[in-house]
C-alpha atoms as a PDB file:
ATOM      1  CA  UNK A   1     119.528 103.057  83.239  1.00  0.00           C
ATOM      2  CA  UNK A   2     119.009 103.031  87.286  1.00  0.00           C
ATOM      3  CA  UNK A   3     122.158 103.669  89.680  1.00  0.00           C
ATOM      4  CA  UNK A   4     121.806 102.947  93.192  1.00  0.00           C
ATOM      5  CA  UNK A   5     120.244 107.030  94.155  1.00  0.00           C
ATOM      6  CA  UNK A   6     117.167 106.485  91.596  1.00  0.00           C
ATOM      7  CA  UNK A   7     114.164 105.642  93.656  1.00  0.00           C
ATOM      8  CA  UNK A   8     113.060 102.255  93.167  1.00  0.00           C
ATOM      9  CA  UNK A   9     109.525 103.619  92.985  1.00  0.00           C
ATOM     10  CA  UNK A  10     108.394 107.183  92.034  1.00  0.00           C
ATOM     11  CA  UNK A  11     105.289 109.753  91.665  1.00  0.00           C
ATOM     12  CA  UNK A  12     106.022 113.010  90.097  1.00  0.00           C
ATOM     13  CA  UNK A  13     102.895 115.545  90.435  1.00  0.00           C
ATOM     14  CA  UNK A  14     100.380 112.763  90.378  1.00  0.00           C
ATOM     15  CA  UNK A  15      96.490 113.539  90.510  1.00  0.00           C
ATOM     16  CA  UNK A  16      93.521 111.607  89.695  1.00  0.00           C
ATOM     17  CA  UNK A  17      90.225 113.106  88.573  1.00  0.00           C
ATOM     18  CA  UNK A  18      87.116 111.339  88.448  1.00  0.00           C
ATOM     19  CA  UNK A  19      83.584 113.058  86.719  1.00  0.00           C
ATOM     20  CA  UNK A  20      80.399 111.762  88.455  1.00  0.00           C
ATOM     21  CA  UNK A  21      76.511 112.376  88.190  1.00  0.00           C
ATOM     22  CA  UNK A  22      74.893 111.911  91.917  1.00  0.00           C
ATOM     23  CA  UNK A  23      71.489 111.269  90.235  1.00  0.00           C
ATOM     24  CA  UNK A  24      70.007 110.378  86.632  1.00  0.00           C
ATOM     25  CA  UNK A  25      69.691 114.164  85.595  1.00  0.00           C
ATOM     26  CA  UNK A  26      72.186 115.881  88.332  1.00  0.00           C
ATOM     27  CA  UNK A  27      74.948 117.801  86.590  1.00  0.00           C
ATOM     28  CA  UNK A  28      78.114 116.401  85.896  1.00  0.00           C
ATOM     29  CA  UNK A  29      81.151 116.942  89.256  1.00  0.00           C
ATOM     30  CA  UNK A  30      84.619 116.500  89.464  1.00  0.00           C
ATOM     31  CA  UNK A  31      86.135 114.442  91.944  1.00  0.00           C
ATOM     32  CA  UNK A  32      89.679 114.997  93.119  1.00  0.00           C
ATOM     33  CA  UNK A  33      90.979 111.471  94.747  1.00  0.00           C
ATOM     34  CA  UNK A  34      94.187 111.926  93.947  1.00  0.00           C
ATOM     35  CA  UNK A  35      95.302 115.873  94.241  1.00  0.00           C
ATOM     36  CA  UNK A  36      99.281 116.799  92.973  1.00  0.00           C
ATOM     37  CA  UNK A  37     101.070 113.627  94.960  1.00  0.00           C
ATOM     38  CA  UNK A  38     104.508 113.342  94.895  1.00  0.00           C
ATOM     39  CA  UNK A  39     106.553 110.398  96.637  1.00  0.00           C
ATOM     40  CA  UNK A  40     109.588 108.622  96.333  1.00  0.00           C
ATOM     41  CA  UNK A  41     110.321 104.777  97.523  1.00  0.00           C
ATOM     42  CA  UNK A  42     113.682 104.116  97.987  1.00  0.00           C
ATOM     43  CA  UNK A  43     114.857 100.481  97.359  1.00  0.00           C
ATOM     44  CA  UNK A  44     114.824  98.302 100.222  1.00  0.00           C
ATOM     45  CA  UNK A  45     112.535 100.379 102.142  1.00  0.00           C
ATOM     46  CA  UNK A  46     108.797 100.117 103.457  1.00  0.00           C
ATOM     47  CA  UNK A  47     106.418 103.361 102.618  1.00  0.00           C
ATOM     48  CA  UNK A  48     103.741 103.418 104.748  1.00  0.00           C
ATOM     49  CA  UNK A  49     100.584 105.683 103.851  1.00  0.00           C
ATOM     50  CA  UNK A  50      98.242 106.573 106.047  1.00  0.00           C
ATOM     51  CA  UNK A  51      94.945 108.344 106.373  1.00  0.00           C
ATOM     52  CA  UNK A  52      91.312 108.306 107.108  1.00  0.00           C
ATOM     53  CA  UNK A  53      89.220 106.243 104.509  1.00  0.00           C
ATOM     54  CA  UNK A  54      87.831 107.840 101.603  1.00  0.00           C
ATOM     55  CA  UNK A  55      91.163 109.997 101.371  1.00  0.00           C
ATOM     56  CA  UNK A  56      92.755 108.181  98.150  1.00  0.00           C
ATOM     57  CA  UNK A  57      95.046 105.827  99.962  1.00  0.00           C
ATOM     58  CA  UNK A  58      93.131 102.719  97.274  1.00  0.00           C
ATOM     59  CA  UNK A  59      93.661 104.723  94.480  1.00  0.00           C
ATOM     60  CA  UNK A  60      97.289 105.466  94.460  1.00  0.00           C
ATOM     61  CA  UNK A  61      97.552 101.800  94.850  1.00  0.00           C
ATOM     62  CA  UNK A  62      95.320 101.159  91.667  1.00  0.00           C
ATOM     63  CA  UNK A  63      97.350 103.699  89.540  1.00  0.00           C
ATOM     64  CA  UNK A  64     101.139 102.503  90.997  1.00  0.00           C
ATOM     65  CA  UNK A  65      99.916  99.196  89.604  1.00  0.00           C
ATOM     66  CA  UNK A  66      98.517 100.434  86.112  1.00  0.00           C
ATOM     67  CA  UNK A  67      94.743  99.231  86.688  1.00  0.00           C
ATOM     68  CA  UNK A  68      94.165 103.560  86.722  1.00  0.00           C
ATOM     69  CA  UNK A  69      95.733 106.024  84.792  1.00  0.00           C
ATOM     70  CA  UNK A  70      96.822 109.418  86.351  1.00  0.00           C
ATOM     71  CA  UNK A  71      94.871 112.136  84.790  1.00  0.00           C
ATOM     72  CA  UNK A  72      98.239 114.391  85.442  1.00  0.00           C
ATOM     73  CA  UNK A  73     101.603 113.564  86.438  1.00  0.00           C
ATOM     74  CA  UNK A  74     103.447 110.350  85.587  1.00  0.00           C
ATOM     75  CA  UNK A  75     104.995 106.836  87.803  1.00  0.00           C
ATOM     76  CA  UNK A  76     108.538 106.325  87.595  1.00  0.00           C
ATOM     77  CA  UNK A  77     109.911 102.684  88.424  1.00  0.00           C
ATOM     78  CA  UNK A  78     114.110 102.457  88.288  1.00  0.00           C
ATOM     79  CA  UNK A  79     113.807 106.474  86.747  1.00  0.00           C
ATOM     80  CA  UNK A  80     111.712 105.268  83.823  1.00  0.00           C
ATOM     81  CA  UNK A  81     107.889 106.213  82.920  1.00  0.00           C
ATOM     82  CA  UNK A  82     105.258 103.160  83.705  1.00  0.00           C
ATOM     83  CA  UNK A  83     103.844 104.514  80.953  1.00  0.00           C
ATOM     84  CA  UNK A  84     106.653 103.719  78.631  1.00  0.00           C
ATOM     85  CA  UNK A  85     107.266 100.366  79.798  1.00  0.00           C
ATOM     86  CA  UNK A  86     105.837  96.915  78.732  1.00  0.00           C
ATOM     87  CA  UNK A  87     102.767  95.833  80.687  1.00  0.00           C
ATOM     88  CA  UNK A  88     104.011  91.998  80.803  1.00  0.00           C
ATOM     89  CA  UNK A  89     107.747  93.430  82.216  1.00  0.00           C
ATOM     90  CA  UNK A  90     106.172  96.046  84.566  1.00  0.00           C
ATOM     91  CA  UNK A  91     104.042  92.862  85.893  1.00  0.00           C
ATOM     92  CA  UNK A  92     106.644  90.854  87.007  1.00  0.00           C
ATOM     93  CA  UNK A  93     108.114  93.854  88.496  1.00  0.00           C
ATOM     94  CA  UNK A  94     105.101  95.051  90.826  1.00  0.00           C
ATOM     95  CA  UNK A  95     102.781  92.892  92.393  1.00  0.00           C
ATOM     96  CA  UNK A  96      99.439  93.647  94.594  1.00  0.00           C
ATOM     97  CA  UNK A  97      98.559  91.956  98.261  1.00  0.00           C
ATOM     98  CA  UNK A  98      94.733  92.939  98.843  1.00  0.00           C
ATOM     99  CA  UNK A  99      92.662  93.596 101.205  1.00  0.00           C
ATOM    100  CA  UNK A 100      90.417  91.034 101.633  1.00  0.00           C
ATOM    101  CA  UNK A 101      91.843  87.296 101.305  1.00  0.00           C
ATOM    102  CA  UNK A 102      88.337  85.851 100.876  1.00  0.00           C
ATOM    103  CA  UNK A 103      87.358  88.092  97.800  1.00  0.00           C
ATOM    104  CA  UNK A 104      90.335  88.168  96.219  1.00  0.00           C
ATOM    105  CA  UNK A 105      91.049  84.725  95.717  1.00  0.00           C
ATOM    106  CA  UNK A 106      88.831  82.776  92.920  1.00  0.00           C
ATOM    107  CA  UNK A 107      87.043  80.251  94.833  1.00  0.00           C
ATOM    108  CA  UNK A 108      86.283  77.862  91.883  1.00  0.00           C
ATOM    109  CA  UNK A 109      90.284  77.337  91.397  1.00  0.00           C
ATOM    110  CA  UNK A 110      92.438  75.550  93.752  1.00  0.00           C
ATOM    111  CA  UNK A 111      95.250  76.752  95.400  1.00  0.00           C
ATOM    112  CA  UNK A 112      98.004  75.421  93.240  1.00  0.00           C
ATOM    113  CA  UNK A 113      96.106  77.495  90.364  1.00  0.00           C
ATOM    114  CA  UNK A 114      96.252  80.329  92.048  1.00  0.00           C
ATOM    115  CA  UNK A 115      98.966  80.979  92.904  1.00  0.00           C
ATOM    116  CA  UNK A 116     100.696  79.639  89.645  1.00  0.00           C
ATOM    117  CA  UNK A 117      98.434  81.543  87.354  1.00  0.00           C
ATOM    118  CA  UNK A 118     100.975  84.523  87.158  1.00  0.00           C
ATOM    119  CA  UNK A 119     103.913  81.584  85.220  1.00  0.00           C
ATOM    120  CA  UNK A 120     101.146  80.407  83.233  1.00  0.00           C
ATOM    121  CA  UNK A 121      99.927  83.678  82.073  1.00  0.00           C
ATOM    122  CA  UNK A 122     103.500  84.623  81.695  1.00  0.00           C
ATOM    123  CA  UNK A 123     104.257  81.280  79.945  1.00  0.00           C
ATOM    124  CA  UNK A 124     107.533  80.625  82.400  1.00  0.00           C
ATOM    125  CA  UNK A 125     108.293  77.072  82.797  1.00  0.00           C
ATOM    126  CA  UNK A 126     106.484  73.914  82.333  1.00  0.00           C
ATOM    127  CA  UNK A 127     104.359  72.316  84.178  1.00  0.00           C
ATOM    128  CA  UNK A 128     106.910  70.041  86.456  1.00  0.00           C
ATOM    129  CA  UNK A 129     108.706  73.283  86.816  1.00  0.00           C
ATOM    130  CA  UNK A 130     105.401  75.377  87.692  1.00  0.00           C
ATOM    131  CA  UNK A 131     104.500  72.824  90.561  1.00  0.00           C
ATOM    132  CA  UNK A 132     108.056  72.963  91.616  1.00  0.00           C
ATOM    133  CA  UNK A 133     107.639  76.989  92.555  1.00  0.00           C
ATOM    134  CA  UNK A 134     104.237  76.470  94.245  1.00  0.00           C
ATOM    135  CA  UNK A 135     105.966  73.881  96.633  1.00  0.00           C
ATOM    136  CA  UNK A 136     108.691  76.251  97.446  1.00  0.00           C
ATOM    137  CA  UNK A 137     106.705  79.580  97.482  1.00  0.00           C
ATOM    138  CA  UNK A 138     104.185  77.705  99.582  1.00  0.00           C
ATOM    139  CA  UNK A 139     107.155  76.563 102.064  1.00  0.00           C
ATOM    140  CA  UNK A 140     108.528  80.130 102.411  1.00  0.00           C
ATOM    141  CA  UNK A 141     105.212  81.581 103.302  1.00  0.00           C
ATOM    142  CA  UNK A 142     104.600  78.959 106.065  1.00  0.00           C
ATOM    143  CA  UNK A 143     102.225  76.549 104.140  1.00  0.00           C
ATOM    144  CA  UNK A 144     102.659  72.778 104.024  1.00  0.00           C
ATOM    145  CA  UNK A 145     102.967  71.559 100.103  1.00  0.00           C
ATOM    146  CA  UNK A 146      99.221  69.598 100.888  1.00  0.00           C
ATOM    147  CA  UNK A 147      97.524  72.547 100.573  1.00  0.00           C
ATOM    148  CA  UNK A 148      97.794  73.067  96.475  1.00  0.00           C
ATOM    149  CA  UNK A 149      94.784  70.935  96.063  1.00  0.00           C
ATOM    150  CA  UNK A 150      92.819  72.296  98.423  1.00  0.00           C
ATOM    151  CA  UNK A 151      90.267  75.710  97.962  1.00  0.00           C
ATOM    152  CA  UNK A 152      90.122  79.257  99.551  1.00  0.00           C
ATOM    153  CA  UNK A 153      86.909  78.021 101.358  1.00  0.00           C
ATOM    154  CA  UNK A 154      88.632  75.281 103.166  1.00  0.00           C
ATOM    155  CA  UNK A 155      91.736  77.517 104.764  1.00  0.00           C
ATOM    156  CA  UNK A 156      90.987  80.208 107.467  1.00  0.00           C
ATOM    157  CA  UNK A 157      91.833  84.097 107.039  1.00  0.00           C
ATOM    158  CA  UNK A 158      95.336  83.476 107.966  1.00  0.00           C
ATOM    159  CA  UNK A 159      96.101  80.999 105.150  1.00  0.00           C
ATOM    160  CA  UNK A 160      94.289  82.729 102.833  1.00  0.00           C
ATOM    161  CA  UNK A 161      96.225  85.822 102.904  1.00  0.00           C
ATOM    162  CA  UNK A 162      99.536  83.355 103.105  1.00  0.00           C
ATOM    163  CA  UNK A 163      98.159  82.039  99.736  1.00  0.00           C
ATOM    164  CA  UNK A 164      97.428  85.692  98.610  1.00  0.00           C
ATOM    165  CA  UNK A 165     101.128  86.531  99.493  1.00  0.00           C
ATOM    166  CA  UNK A 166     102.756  83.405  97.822  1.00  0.00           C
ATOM    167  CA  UNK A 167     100.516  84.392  94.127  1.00  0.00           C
ATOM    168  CA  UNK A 168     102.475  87.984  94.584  1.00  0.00           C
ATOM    169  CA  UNK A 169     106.004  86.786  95.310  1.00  0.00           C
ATOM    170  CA  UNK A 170     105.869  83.828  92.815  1.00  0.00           C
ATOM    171  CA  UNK A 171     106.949  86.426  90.182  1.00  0.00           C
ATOM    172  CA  UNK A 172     109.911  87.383  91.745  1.00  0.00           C
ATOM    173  CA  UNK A 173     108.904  91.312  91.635  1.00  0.00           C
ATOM    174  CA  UNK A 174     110.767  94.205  93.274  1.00  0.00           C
ATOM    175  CA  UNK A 175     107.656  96.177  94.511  1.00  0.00           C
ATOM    176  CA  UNK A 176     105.207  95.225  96.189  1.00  0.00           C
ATOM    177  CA  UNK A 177     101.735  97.215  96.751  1.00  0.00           C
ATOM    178  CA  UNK A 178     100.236  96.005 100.183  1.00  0.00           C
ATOM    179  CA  UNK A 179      96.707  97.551 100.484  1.00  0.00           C
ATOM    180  CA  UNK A 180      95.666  97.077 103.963  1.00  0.00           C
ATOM    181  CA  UNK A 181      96.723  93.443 103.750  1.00  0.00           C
ATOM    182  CA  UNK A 182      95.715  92.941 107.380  1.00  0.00           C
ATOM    183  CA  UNK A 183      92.078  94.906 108.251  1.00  0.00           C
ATOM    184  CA  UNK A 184      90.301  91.433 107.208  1.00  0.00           C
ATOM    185  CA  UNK A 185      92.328  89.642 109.955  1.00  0.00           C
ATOM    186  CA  UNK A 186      92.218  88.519 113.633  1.00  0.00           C
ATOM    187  CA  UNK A 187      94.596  90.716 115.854  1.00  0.00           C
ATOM    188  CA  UNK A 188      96.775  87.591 116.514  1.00  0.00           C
ATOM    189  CA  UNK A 189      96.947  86.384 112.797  1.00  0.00           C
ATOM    190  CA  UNK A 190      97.460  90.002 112.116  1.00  0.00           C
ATOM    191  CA  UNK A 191     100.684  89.859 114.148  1.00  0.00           C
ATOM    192  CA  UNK A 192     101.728  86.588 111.866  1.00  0.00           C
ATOM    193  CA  UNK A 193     101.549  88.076 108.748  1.00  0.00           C
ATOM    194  CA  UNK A 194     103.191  90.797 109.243  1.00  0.00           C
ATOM    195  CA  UNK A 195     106.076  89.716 110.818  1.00  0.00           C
ATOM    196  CA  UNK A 196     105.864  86.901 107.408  1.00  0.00           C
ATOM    197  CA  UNK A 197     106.259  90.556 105.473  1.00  0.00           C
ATOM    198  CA  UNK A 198     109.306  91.621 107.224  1.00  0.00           C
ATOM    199  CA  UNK A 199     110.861  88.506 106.992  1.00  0.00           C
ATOM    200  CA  UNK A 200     110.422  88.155 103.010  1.00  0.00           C
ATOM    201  CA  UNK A 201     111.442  91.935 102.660  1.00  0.00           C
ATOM    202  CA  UNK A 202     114.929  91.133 104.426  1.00  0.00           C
ATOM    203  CA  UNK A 203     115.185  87.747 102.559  1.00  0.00           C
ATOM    204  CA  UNK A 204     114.129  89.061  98.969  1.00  0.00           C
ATOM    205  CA  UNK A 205     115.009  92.622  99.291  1.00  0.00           C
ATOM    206  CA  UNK A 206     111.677  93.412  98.599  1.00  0.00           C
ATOM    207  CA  UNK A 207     110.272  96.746  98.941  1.00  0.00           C
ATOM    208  CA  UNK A 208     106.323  98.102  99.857  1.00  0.00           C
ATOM    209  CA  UNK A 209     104.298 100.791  99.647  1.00  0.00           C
ATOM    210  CA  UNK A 210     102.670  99.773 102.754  1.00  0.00           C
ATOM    211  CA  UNK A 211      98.540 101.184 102.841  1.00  0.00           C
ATOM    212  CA  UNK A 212      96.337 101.365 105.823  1.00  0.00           C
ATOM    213  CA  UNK A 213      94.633 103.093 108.262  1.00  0.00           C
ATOM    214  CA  UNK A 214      96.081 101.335 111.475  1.00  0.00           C
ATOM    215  CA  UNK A 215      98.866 103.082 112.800  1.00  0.00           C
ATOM    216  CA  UNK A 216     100.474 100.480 115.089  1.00  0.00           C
ATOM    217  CA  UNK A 217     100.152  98.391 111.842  1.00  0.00           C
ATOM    218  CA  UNK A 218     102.290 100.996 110.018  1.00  0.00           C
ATOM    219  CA  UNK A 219     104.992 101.793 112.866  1.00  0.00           C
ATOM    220  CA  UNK A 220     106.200  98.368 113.155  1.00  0.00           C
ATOM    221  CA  UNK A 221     106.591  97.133 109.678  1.00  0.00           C
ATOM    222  CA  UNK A 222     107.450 100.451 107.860  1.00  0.00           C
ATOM    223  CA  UNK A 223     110.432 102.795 107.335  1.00  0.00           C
ATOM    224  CA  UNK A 224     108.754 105.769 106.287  1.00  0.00           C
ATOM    225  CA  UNK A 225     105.337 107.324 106.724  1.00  0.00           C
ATOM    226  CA  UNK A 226     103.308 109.698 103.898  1.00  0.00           C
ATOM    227  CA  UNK A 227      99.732 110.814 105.968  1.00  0.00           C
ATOM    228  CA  UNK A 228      97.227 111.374 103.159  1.00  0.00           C
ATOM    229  CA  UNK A 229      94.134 114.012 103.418  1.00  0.00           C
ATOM    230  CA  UNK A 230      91.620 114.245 101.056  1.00  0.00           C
ATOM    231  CA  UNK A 231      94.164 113.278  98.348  1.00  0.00           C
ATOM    232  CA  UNK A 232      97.111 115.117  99.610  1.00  0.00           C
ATOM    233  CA  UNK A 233     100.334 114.388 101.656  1.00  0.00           C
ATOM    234  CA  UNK A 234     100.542 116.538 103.930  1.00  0.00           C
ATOM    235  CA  UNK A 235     103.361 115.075 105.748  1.00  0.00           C
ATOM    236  CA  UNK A 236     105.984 113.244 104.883  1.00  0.00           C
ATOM    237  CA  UNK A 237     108.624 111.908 107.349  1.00  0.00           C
ATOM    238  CA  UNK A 238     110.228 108.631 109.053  1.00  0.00           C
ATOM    239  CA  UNK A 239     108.604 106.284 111.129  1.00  0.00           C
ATOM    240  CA  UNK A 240     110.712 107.334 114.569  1.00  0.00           C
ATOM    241  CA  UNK A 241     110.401 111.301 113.630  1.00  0.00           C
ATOM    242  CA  UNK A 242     106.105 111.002 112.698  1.00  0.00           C
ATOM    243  CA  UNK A 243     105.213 108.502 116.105  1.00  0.00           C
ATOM    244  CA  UNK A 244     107.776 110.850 117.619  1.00  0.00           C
ATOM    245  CA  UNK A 245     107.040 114.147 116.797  1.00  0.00           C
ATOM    246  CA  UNK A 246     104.147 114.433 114.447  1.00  0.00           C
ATOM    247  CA  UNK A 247     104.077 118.127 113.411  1.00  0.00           C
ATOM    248  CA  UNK A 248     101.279 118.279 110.976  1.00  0.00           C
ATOM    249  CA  UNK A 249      98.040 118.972 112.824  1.00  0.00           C
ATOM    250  CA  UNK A 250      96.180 115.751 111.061  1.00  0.00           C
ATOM    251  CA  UNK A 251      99.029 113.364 111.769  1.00  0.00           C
ATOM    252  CA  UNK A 252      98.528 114.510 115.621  1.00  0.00           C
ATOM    253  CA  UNK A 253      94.971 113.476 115.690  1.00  0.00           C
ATOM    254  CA  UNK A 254      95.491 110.304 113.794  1.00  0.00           C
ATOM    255  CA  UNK A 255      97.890 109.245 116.461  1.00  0.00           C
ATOM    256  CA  UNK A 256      95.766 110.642 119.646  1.00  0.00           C
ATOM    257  CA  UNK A 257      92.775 108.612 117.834  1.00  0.00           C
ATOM    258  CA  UNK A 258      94.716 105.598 118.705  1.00  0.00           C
ATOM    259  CA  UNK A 259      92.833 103.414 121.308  1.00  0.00           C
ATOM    260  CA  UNK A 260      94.854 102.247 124.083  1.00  0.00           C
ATOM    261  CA  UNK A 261      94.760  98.813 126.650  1.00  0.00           C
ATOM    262  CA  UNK A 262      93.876 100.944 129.658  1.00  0.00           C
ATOM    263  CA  UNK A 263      89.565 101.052 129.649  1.00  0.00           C
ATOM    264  CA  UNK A 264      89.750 103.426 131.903  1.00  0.00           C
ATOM    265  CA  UNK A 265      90.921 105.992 129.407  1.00  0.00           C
ATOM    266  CA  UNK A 266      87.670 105.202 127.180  1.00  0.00           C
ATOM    267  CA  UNK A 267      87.448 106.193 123.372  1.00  0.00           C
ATOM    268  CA  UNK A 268      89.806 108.880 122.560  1.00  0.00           C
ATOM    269  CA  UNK A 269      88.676 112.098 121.618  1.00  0.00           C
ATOM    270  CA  UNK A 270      90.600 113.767 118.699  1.00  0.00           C
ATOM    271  CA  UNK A 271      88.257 116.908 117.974  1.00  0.00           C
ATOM    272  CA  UNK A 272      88.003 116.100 114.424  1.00  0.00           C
ATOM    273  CA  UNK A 273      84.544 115.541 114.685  1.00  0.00           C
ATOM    274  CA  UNK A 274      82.521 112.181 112.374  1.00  0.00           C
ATOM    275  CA  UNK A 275      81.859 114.705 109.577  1.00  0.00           C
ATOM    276  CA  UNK A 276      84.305 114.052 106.984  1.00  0.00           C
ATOM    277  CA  UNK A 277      84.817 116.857 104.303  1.00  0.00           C
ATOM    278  CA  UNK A 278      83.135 116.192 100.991  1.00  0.00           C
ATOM    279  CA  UNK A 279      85.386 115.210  98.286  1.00  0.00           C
ATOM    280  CA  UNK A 280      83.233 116.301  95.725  1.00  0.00           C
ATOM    281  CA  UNK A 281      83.282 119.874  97.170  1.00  0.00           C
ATOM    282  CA  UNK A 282      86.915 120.098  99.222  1.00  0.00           C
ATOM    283  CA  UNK A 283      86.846 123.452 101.645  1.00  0.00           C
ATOM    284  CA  UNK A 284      89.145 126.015 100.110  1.00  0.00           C
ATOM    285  CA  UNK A 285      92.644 127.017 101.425  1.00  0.00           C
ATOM    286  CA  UNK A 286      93.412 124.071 103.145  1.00  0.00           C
ATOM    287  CA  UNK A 287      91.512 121.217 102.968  1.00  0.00           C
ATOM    288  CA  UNK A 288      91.916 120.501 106.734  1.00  0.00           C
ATOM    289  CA  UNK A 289      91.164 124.155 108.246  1.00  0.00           C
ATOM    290  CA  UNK A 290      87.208 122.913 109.012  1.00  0.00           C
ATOM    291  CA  UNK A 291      88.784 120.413 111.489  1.00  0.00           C
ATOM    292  CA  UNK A 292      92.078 121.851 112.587  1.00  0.00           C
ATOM    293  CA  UNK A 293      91.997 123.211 115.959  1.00  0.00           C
ATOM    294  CA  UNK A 294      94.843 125.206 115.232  1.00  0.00           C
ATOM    295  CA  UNK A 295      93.768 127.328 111.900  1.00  0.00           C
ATOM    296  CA  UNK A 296      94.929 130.420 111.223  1.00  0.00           C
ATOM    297  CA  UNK A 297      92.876 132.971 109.450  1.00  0.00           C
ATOM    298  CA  UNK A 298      94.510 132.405 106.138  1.00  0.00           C
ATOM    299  CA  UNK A 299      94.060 128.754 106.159  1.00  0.00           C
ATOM    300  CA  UNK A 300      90.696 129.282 105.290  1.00  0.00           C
ATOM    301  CA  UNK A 301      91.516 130.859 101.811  1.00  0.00           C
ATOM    302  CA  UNK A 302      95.035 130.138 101.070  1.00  0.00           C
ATOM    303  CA  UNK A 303      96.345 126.443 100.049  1.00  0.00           C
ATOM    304  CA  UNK A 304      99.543 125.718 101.651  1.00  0.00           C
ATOM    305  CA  UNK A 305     102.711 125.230 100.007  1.00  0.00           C
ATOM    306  CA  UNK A 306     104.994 122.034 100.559  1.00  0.00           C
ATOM    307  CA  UNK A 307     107.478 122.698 102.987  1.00  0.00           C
ATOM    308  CA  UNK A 308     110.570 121.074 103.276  1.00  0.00           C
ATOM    309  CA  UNK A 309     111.765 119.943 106.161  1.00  0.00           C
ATOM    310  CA  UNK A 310     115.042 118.347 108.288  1.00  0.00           C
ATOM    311  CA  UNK A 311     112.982 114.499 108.039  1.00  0.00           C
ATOM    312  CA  UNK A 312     110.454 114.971 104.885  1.00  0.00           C
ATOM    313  CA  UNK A 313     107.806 117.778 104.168  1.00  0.00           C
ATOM    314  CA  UNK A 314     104.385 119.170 105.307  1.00  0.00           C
ATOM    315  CA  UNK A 315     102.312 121.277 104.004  1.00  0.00           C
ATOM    316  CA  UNK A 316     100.727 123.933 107.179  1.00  0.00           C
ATOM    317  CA  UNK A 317     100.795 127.436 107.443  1.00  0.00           C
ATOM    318  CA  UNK A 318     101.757 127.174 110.850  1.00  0.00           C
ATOM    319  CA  UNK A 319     104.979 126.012 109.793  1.00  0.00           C
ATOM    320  CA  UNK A 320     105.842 128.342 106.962  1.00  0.00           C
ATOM    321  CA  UNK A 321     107.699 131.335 108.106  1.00  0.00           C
ATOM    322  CA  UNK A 322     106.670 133.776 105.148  1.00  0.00           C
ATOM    323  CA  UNK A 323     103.182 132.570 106.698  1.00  0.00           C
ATOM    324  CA  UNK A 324     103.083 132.482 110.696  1.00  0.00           C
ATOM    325  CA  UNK A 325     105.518 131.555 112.804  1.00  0.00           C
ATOM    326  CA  UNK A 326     105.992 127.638 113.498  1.00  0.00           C
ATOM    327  CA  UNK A 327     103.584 126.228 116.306  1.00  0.00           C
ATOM    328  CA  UNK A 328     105.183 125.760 119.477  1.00  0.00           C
ATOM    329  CA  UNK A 329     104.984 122.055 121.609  1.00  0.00           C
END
């Protein structure tokens, strides 16, 4: 049994291995996406993760909602293994928002199917009691009841994602997995839904592991951030002490790479360079030293250890005293 200091939502030591063949006769390679994560979602609260794409951010999501099994480590949901836990129950427990409202809706179905296929797979209710939900779910995601007979192709990207939300929360779940629930949408509908998520989160004490790649995105709806590089965290702290203060030498590019209103400041330059480290082959040490403009000459052979720290964790040998001394401002 859960008490109220078990983390709604866990991952102990998680990593993901993939083995892929480049070509028809190339040799077999191991692919790291997921690399030793650890993190802990406390109930109530909004994770947001955060890094380049390509780094593993999608499949963390997969595996948190069983579609990919860890090849190492375990899940923990209330304290207790995913693994050990009816499918079904663990269903109506965590639920997915996607990406991309106008793929992941069927288009053939209409949208009082959709978004009561989770009570009919489920077999809760009849049908009077099935159309009874859709009319309220529909009403608390902003959507007039006239919609259920209509079809993904006749709603915009707005009402799509509305209908995307309402499928998720129909089920009454605890967690939900948002991956990047907004990149498909205009900058002002953008705006709409997410405010929708805060709203349902205070109403429904919902809480999210909140994926994406846009930082504004992530500082206004969520109340902790994880920044994820080439599979790792290598920081971990709140949403005020990251925008704040970022430490880790990544997180301080992601937020300089953030464009601004002014044109007169142009495109930002974060001295990352476009090459992005190949996954297949990760540098050694630390994964980041090719692009850090800070290395030390250890980070080129020796991982870092996670750190802990007065907000969260990092993982940098400029912050490890056994190491170097810590960076100043």
């Amino acid at each position: 049994m859960s008490d109220a200091t078990t983390p709604v939502l866990e991952l102990r030591n998680v990593s993901k291995v993939y083995t892929i063949r480049q070509g028809l006769f190339a040799e077999r390679k191991s692919l790291r996406a997921i690399d030793d994560v650890s993190l802990k979602v406390e109930r109530g609260g909004v994770l947001g993760l955060v890094g380049e794409s390509g780094c593993g951010k999608s499949t963390l999501a997969k595996i948190l909602l069983g579609l990919e099994t860890p090849t190492t480590g375990e899940v923990l949901i209330d304290g207790e293994p995913v693994g050990a836990q009816d499918r079904r129950k663990l269903a109506r427990r965590i639920q997915p928002i996607f990406q991309d409202p106008y793929s992941s809706l069927n288009p053939r179905k209409s949208i009082a199917d959709i978004i009561s296929l989770p009570l009919r797979v489920h077999g809760i209710g009849d049908a009077a009691s099935q159309d009874k939900a859709v009319r309220e779910i529909l009403d608390i995601v902003g959507l007039p009841a006239r919609v259920m007979n209509s079809y993904p192709s006749q709603m915009s990207g707005g009402q799509r994602q509305r209908v995307a939300i309402a499928r998720a929360l129909i089920m009454k779940p605890e967690i939900v997995i948002c991956d990047e629930p907004t990149s498909a949408l205009d900058v002002s509908v953008q705006s709409q839904i997410l405010n929708l998520l805060g709203e349902l989160r205070r109403e429904f004490g919902l809480t999210y592991l909140f994926i994406s790649h846009n930082l504004a995105v992530v500082e206004h709806l969520a109340t902790r951030v994880a920044v994820m590089y080439l599979g790792r965290i290598v920081e971990e702290a709140s949403v005020a002490g990251l925008f704040d203060h970022a430490r880790h030498p990544y997180s301080q590019a992601l937020l300089e790479s953030v464009l601004t209103p002014d044109p007169a400041l142009g495109v930002p330059d974060t001295q990352l360079g476009a090459a992005y480290p190949n996954p297949i082959a990760p540098p050694s040490g630390c994964h980041f030293h090719p692009r850090c403009p800070k290395a030390l000459p250890q980070c080129s052979s020796v991982a870092p250890r996670p750190l802990t720290t007065a907000d969260g964790r990092i993982e940098c040998h400029l912050f490890d005293e056994e190491k170097a001394e810590p960076a100043t401002a």
